[in-house]
Protein backbone atom coordinates (compact mmCIF):
# COMPACT_ATOMS: atom_id res chain seq x y z
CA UNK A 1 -26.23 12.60 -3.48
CA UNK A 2 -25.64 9.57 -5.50
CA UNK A 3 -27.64 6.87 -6.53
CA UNK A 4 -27.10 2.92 -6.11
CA UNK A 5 -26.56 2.22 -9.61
CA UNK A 6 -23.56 4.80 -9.79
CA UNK A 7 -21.73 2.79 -6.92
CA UNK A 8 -18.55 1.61 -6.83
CA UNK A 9 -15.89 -0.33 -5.25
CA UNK A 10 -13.81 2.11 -3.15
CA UNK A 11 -16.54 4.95 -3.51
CA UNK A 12 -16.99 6.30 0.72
CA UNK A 13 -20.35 6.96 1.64
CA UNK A 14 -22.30 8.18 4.65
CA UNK A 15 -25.46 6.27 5.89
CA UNK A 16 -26.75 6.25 9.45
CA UNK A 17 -24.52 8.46 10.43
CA UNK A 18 -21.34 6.36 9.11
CA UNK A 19 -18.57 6.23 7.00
CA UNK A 20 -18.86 2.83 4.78
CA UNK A 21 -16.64 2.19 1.92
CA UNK A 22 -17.90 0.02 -0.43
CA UNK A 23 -16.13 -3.06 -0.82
CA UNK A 24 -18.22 -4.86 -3.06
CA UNK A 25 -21.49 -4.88 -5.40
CA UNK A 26 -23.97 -6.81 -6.56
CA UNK A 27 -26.90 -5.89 -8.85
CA UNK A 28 -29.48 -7.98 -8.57
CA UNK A 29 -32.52 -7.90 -11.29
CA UNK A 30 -35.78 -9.24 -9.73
CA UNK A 31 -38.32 -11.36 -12.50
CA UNK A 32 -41.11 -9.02 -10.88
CA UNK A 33 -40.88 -5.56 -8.70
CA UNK A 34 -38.00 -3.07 -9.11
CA UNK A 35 -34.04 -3.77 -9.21
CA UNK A 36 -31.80 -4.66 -5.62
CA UNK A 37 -28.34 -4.26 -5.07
CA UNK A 38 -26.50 -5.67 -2.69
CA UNK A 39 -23.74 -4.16 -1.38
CA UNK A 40 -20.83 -5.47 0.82
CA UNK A 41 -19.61 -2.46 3.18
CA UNK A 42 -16.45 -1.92 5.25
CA UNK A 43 -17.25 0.91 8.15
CA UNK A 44 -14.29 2.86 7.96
CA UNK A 45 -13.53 4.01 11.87
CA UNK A 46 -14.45 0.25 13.16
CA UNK A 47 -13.43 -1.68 10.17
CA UNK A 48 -16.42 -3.88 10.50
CA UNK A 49 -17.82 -5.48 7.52
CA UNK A 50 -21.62 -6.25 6.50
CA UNK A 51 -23.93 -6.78 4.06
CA UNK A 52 -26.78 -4.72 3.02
CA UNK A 53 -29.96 -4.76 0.59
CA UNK A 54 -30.53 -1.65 -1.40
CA UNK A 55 -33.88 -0.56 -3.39
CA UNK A 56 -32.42 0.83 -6.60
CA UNK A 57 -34.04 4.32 -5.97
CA UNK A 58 -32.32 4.80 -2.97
CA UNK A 59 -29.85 7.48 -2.94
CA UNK A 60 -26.75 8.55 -0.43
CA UNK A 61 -24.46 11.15 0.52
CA UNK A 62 -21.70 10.96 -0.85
CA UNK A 63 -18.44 11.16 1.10
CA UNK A 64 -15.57 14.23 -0.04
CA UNK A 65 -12.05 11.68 -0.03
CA UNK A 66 -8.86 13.60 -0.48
CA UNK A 67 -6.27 11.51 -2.29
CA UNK A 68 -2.71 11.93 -1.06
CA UNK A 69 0.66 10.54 -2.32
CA UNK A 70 2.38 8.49 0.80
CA UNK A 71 4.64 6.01 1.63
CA UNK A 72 4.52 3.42 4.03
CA UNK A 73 6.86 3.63 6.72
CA UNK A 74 6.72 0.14 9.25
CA UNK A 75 4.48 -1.82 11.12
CA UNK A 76 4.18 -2.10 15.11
CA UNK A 77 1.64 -4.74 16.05
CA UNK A 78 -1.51 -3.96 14.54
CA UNK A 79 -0.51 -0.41 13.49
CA UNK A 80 0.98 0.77 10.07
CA UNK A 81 2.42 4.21 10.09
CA UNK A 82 1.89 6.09 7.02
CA UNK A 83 4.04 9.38 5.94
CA UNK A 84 2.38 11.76 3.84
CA UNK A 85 4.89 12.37 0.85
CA UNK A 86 4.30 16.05 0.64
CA UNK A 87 4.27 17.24 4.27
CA UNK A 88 5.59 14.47 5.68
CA UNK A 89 3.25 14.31 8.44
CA UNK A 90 2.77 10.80 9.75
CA UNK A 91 -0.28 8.66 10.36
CA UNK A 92 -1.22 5.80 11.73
CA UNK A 93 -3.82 2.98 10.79
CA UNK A 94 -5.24 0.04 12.62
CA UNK A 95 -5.06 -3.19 10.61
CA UNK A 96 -9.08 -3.36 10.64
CA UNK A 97 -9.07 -0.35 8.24
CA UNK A 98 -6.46 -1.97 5.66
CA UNK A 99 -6.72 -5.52 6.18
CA UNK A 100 -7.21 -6.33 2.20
CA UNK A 101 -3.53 -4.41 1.28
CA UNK A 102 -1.58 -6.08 3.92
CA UNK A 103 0.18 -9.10 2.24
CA UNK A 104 1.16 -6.40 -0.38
CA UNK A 105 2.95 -3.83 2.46
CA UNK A 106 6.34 -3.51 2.18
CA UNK A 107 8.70 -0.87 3.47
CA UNK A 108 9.31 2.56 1.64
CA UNK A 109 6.32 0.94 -0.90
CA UNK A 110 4.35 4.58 -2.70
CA UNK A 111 0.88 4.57 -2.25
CA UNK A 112 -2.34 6.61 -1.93
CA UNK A 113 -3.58 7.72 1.37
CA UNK A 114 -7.56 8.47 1.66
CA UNK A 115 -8.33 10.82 3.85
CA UNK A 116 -11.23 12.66 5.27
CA UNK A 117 -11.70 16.10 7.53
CA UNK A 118 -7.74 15.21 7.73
CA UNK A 119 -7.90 11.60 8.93
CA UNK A 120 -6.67 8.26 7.11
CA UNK A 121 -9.63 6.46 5.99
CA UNK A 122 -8.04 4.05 3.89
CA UNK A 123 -5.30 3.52 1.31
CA UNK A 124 -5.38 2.45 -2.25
CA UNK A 125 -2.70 0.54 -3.61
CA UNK A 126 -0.60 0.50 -6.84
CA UNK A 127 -1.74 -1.92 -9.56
CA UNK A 128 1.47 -4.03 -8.95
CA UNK A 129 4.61 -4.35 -6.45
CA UNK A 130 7.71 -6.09 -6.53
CA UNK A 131 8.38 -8.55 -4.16
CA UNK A 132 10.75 -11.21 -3.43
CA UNK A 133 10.43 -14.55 -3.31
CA UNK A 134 11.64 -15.94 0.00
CA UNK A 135 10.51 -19.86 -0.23
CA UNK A 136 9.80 -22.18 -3.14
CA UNK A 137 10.29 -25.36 -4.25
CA UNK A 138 13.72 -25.13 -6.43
CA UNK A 139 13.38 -24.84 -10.15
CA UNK A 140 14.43 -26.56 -12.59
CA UNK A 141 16.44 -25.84 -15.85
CA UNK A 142 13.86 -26.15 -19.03
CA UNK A 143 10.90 -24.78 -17.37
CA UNK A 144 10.83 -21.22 -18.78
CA UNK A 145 7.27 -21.65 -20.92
CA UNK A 146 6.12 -23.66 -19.10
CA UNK A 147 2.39 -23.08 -17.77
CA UNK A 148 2.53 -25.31 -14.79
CA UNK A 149 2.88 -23.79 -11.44
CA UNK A 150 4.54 -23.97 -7.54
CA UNK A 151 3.55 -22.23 -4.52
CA UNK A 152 5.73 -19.47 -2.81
CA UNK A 153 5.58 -17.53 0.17
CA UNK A 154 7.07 -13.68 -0.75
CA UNK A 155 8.63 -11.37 1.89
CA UNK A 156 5.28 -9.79 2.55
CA UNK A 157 3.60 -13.61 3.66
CA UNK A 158 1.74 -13.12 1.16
CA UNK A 159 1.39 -16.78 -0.23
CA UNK A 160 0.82 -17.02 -4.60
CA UNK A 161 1.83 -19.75 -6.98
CA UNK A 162 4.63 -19.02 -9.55
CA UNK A 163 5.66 -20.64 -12.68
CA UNK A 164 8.51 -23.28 -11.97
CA UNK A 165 11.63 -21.07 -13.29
CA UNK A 166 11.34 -18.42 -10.45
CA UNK A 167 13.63 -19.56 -7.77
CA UNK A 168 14.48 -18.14 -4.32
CA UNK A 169 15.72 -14.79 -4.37
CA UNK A 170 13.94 -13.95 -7.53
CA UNK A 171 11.69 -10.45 -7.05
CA UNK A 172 7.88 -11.05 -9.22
CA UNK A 173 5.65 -8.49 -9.98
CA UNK A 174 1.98 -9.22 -8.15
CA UNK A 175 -0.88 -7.68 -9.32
CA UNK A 176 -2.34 -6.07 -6.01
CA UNK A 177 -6.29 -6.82 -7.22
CA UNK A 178 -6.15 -10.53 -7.42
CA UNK A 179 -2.77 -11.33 -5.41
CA UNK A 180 -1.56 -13.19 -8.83
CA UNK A 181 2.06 -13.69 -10.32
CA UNK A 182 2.54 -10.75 -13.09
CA UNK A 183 6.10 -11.55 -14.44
CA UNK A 184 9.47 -12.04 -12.78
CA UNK A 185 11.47 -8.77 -12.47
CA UNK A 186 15.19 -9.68 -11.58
């Protein structure tokens, strides 16, 4: 069992029956009467998200999540396949379940694969990935310090603002948790 206060973002839990990852929370501190939090919750088989109200004495069952190394393979549709690094057994996702780590999915990219009673739950990305740049407004020479920035759109469609030196056909680091430019690579 765990209690609301020890929750998470990314911690699975079972309510109702339910798998729910927990996307987001919220404590909440009333001026009278006990503590609410509020948490935002992704059910992991539907990939429906809601919001629900906690009392901070509730507790839940917690969720066993095996972590395994895997790459992603290609997309068809609305389904990413998945290949598990160390058996090489494949697996398949709907984009419901990983609609946050999209714009960041990119061929042969390593990740972590979530898994539960041996199905893909979810998948946790790296901190960063490389990408390339593959439209921006063209640069110009002088504007290496410069904090002033451009939108781009990298090969993922993933769309960011730069600084004004990175060109097309320049490959940035993006940090996966905000979708921000990191630092140009090549």
């Amino acid at each position: 069992m765990i209690d609301v206060g020890q929750l998470r973002k990314g911690i699975t839990i079972e309510l109702d029956g339910a798998l729910l990852n927990v996307i987001g929370f919220e404590h909440i501190k009333m001026g009278r009467g006990s503590a609410l939090a509020r948490l935002r919750l992704r059910n992991v088989r539907s990939g429906a998200i809601f919001e629900r109200t906690f009392q901070a004495s509730e507790k839940f069952l917690r969720v066993f999540v095996e972590q395994r190394k895997a790459q992603f393979i290609y997309r068809d549709d609305n389904l990413y396949t998945f290949m598990d690094s160390e058996s090489f057994d494949q697996y398949v996702m709907s984009s419901e379940q990983i609609e946050d780590s999209i714009p960041y999915l990119k061929e042969g990219l390593e990740l972590e694969l979530r898994m539960h009673e041996g199905n893909p739950i979810s998948i946790e990305m790296p901190i960063s990935v490389e990408v390339e740049v593959v439209e921006t407004d063209p640069g110009f020479k002088g504007n290496t310090a410069s904090s002033t920035s451009k939108p781009a759109i990298l090969e993922t469609g993933l769309k960011t603002n730069v600084p004004l030196f990175v060109n097309v056909g320049d490959v940035i680091r993006i940090d996966t948790r905000t979708g921000e430019y990191m630092e140009r690579v090549t």
